[in-house]
N, C-alpha and C. Protein backbone atom coordinates (compact mmCIF):
# COMPACT_ATOMS: atom_id res chain seq x y z
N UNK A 1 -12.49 -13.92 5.45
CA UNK A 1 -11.43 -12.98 5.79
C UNK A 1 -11.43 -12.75 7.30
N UNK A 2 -10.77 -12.69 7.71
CA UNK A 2 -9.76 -12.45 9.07
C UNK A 2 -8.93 -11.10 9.32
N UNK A 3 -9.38 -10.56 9.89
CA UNK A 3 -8.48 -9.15 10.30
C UNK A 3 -8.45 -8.59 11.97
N UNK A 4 -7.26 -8.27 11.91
CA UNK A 4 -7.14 -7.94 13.47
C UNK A 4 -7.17 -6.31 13.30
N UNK A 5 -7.62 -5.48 14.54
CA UNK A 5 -7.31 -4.48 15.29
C UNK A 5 -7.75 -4.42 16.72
N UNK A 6 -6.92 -3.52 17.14
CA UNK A 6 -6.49 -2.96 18.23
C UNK A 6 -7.25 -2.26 18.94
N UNK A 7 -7.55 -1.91 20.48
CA UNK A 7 -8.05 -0.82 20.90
C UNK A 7 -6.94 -0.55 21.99
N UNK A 8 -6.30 0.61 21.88
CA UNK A 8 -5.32 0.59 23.18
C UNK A 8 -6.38 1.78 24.29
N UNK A 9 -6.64 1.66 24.88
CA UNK A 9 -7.22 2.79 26.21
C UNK A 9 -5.93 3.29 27.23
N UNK A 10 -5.86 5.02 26.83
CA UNK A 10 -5.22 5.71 27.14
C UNK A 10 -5.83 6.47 28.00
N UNK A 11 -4.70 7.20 28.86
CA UNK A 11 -5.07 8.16 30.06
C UNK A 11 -4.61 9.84 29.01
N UNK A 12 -3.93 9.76 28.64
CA UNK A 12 -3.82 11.09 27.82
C UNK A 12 -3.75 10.99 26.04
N UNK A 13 -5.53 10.96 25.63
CA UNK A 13 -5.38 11.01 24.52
C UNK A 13 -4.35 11.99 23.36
N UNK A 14 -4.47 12.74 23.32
CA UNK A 14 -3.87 13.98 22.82
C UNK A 14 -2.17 13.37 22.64
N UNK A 15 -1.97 13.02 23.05
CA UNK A 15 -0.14 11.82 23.39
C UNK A 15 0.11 11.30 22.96
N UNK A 16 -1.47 10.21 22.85
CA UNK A 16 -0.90 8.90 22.33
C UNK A 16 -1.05 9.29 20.48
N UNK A 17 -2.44 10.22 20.60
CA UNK A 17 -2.53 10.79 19.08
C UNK A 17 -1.29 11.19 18.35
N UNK A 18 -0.53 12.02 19.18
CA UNK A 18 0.23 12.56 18.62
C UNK A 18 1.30 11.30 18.42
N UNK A 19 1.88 10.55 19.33
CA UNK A 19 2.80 9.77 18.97
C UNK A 19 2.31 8.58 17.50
N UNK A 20 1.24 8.32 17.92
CA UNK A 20 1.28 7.42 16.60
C UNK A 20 0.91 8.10 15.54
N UNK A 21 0.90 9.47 15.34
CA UNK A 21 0.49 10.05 14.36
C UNK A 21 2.28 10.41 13.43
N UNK A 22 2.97 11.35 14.62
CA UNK A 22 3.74 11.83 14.27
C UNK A 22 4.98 11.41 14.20
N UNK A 23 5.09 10.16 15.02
CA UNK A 23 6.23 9.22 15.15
C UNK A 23 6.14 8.31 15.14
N UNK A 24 5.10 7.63 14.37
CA UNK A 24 4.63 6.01 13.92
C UNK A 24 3.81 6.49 12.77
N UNK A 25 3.98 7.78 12.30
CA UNK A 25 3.28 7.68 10.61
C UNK A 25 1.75 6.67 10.56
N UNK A 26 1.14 6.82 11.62
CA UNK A 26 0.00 6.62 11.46
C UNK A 26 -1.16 7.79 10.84
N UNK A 27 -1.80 7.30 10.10
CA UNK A 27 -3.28 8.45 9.47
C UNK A 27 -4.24 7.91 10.97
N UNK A 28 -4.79 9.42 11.05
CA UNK A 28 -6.34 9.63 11.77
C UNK A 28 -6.95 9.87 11.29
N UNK A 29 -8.11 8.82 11.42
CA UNK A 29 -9.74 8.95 10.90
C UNK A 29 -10.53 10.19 12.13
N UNK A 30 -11.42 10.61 11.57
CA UNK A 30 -12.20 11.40 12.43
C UNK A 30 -12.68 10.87 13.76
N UNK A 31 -12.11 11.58 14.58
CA UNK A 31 -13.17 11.62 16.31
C UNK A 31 -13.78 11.32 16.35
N UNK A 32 -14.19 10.33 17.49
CA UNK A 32 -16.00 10.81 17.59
C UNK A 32 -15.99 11.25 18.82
N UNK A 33 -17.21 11.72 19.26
CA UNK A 33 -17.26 12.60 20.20
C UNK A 33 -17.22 11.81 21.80
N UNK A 34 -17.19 10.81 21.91
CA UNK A 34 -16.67 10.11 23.09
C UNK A 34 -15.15 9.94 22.87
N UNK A 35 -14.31 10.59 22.13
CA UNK A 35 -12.66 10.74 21.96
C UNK A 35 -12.14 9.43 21.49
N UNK A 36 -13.05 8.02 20.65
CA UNK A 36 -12.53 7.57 20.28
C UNK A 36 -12.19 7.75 18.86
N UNK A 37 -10.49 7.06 18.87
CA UNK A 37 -9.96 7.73 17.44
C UNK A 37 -9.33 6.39 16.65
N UNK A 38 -10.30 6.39 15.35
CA UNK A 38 -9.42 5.12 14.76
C UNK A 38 -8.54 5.68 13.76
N UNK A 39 -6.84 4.87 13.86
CA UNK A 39 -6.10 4.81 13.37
C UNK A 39 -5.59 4.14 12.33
N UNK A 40 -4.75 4.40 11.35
CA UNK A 40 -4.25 2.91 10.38
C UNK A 40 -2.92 3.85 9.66
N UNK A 41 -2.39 2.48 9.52
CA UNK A 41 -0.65 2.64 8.87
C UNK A 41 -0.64 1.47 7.53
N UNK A 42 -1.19 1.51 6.22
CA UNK A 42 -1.25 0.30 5.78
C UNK A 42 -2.08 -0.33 5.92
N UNK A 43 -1.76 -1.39 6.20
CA UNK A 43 -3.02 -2.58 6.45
C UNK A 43 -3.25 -2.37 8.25
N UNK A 44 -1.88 -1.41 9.03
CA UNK A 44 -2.20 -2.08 10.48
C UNK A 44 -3.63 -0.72 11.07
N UNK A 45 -4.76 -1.85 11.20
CA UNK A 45 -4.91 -0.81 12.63
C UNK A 45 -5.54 -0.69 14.09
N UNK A 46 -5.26 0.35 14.45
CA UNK A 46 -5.74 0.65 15.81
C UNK A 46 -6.40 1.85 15.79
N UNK A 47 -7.07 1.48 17.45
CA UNK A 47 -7.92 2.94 17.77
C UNK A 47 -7.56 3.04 19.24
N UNK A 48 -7.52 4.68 19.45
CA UNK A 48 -7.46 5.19 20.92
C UNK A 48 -8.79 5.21 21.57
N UNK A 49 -8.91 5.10 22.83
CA UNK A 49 -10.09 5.28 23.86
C UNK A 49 -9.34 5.63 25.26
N UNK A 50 -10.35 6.83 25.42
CA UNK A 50 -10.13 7.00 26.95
C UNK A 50 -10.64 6.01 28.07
N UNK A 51 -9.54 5.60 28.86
CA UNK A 51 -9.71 4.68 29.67
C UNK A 51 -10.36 5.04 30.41
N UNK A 52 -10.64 6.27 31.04
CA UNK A 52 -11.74 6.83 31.79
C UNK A 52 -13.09 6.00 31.42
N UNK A 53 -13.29 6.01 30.19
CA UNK A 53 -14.41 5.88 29.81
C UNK A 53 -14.61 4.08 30.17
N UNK A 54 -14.01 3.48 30.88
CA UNK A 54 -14.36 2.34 31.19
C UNK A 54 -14.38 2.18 32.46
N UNK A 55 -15.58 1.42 32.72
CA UNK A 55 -15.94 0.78 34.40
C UNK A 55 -14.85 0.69 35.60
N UNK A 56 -14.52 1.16 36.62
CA UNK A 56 -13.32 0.03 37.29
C UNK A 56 -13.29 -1.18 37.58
N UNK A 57 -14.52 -1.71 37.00
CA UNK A 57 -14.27 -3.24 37.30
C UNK A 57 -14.33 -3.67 35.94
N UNK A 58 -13.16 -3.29 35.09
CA UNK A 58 -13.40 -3.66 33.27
C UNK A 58 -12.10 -4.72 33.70
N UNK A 59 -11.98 -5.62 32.90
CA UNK A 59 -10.92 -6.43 33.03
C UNK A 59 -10.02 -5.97 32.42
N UNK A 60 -9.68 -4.91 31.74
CA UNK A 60 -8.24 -4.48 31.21
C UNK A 60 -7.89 -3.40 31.82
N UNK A 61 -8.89 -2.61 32.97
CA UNK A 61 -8.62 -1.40 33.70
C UNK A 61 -7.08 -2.06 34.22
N UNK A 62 -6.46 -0.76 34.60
CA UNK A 62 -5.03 -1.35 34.94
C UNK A 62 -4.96 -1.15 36.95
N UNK A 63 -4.55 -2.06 37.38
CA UNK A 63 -4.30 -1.83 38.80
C UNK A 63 -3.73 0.15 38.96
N UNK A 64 -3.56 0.47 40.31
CA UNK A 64 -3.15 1.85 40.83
C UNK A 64 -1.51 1.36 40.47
N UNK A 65 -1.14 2.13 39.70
CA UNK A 65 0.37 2.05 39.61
C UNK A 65 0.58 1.22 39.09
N UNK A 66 0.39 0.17 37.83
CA UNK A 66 0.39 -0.68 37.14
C UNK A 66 0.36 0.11 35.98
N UNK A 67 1.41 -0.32 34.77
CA UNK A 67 1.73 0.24 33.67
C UNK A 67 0.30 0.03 32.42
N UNK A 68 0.18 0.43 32.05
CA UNK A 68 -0.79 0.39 30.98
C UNK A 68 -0.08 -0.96 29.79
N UNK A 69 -1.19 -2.02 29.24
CA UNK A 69 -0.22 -2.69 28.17
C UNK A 69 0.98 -3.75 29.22
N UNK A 70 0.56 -3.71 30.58
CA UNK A 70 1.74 -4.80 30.64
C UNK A 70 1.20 -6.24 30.09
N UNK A 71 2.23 -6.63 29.54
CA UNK A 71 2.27 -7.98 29.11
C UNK A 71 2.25 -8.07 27.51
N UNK A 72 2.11 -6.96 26.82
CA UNK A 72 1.71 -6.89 25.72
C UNK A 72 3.00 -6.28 24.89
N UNK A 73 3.17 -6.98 23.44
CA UNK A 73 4.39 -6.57 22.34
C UNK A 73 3.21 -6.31 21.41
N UNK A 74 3.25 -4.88 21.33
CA UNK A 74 2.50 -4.78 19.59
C UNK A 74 3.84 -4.98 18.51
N UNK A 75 3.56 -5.27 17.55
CA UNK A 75 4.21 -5.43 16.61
C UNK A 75 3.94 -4.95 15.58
N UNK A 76 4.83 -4.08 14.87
CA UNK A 76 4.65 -3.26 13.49
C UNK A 76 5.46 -3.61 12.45
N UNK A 77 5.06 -4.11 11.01
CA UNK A 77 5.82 -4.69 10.20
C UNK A 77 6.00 -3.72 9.31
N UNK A 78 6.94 -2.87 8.69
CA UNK A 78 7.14 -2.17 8.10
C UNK A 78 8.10 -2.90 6.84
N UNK A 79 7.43 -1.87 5.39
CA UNK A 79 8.31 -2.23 4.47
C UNK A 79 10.10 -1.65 4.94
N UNK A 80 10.58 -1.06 5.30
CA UNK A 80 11.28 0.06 5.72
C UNK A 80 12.03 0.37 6.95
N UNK A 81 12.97 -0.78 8.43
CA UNK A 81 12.80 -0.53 9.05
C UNK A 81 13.98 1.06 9.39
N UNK A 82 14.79 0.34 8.52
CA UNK A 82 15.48 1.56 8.72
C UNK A 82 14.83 2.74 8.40
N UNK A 83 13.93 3.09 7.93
CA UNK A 83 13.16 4.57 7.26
C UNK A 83 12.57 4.84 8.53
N UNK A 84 11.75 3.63 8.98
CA UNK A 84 10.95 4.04 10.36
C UNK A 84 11.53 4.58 11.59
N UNK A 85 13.11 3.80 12.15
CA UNK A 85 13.52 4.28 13.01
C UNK A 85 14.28 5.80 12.62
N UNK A 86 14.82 5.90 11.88
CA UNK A 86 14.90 7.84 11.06
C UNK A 86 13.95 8.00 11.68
N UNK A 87 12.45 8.05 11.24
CA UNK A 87 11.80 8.84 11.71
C UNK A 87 11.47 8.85 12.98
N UNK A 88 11.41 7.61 13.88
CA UNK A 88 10.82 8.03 15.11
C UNK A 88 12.54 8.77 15.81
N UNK A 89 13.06 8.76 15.21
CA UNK A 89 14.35 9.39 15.94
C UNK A 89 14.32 11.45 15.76
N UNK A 90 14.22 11.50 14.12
CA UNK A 90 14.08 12.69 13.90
C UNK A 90 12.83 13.38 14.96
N UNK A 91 11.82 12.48 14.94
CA UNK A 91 10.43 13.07 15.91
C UNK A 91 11.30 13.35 17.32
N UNK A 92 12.05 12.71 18.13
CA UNK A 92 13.02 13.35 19.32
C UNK A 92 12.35 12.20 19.87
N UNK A 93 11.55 11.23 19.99
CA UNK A 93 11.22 9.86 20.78
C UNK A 93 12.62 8.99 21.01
N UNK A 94 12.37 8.70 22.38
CA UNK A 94 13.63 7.90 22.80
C UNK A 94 13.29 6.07 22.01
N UNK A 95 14.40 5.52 22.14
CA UNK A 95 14.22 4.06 21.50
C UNK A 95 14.20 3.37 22.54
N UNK A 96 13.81 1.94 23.06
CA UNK A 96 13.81 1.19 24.13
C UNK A 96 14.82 0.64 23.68
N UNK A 97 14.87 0.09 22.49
CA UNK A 97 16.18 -1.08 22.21
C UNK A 97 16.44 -0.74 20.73
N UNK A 98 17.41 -0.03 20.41
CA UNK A 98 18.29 0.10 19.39
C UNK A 98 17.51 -0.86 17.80
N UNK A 99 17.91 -0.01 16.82
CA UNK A 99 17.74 -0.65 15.71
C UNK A 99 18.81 -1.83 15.63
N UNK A 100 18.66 -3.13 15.69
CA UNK A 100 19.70 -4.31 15.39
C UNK A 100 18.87 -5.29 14.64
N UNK A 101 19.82 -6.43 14.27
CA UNK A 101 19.29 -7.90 13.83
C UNK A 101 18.95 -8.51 14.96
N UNK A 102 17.97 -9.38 15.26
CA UNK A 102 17.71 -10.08 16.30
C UNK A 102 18.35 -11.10 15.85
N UNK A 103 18.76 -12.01 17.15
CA UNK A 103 19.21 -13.81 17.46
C UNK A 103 18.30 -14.46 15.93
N UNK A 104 16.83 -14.08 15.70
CA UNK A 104 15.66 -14.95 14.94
C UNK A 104 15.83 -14.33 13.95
N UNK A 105 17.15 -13.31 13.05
CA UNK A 105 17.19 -12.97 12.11
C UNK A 105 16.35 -11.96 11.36
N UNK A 106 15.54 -11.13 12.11
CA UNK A 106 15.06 -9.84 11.66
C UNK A 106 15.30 -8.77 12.51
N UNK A 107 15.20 -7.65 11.81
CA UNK A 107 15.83 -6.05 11.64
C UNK A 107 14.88 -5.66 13.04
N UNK A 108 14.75 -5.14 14.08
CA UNK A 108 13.88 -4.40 14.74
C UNK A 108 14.56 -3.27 15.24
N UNK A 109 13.22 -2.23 16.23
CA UNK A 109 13.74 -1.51 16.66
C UNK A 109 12.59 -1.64 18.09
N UNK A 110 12.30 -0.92 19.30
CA UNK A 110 11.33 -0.87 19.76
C UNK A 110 10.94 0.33 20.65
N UNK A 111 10.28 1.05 21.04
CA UNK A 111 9.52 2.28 21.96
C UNK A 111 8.56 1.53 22.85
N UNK A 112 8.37 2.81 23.49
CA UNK A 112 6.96 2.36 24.82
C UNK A 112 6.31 3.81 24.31
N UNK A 113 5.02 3.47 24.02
CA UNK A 113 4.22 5.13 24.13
C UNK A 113 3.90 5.40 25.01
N UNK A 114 3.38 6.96 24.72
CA UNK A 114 3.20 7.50 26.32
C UNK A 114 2.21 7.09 27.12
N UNK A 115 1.37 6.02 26.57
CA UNK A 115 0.95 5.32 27.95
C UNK A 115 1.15 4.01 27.91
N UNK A 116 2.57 3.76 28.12
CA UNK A 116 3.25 2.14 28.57
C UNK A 116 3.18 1.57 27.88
N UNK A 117 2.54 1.16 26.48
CA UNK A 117 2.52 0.09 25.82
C UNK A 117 3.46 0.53 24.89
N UNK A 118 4.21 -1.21 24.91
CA UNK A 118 5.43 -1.28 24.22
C UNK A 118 5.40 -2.26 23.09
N UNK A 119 5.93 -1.39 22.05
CA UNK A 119 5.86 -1.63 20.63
C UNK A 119 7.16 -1.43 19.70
N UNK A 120 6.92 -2.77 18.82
CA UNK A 120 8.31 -3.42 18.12
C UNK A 120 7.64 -3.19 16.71
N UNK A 121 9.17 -2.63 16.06
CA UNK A 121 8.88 -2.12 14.98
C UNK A 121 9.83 -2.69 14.04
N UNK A 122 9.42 -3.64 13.17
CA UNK A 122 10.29 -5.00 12.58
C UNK A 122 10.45 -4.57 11.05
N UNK A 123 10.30 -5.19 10.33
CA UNK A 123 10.62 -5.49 9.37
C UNK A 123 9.80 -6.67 9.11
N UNK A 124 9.08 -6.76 7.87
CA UNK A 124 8.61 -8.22 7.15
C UNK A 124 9.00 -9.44 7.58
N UNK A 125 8.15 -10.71 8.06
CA UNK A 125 8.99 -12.17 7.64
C UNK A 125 9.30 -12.11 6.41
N UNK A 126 10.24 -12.63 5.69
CA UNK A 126 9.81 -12.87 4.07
C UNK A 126 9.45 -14.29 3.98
């Protein structure tokens, strides 16, 4: 078996908690006391870490004024996309790019959380 997760390292935990909690219907597992927090939606997951908490010479530290997550599409497959964008809309989160069909024939929608990393919220291959 093969399984992926995530660690995104944030500058304002409390943010990013809240966004993937409350507007990506993610569950939180318990803290630990260095503020890392693992997450899951389903099968997907991730965990927060304070970026503080890493070296400045870490290779994912981000340059001074360099976005957090550049270069990076997370991708979220939902049974539901229309249910998902309702909700991140009802939560008052802005959309980066509209719920549409893509050119490649699936449903998306996409956001940036509050620390830069930008995330597409699809629908299944079938």
């Amino acid at each position: 078996m093969t399984a992926l997760r995530l660690e995104l390292f944030v500058d304002d935990l409390p943010a990013a908690r809240d966004f993937y909690t409350r507007v990506l219907g993610f569950s939180a597992g318990p803290a630990h006391a260095d503020g890392y927090l693992p997450l899951q939606r389903g099968t997907a997951r991730l965990a927060l870490n304070a970026r503080a908490t890493l070296p400045p010479d870490h290779p994912i530290q981000a340059a001074p004024g360099e976005r957090l997550g550049r270069g990076i599409e997370l991708v979220l497959e939902v049974d539901d996309v229309a249910a998902a964008c309702a909700q991140v809309q009802a939560a008052g989160w802005p959309l980066a790019a509209p719920l549409a069909r893509r050119p490649w024939g699936l449903v998306d929608f996409r956001v940036v959380d509050p620390a830069g990393y930008y995330v597409r919220v699809t629908e299944a291959w079938a």
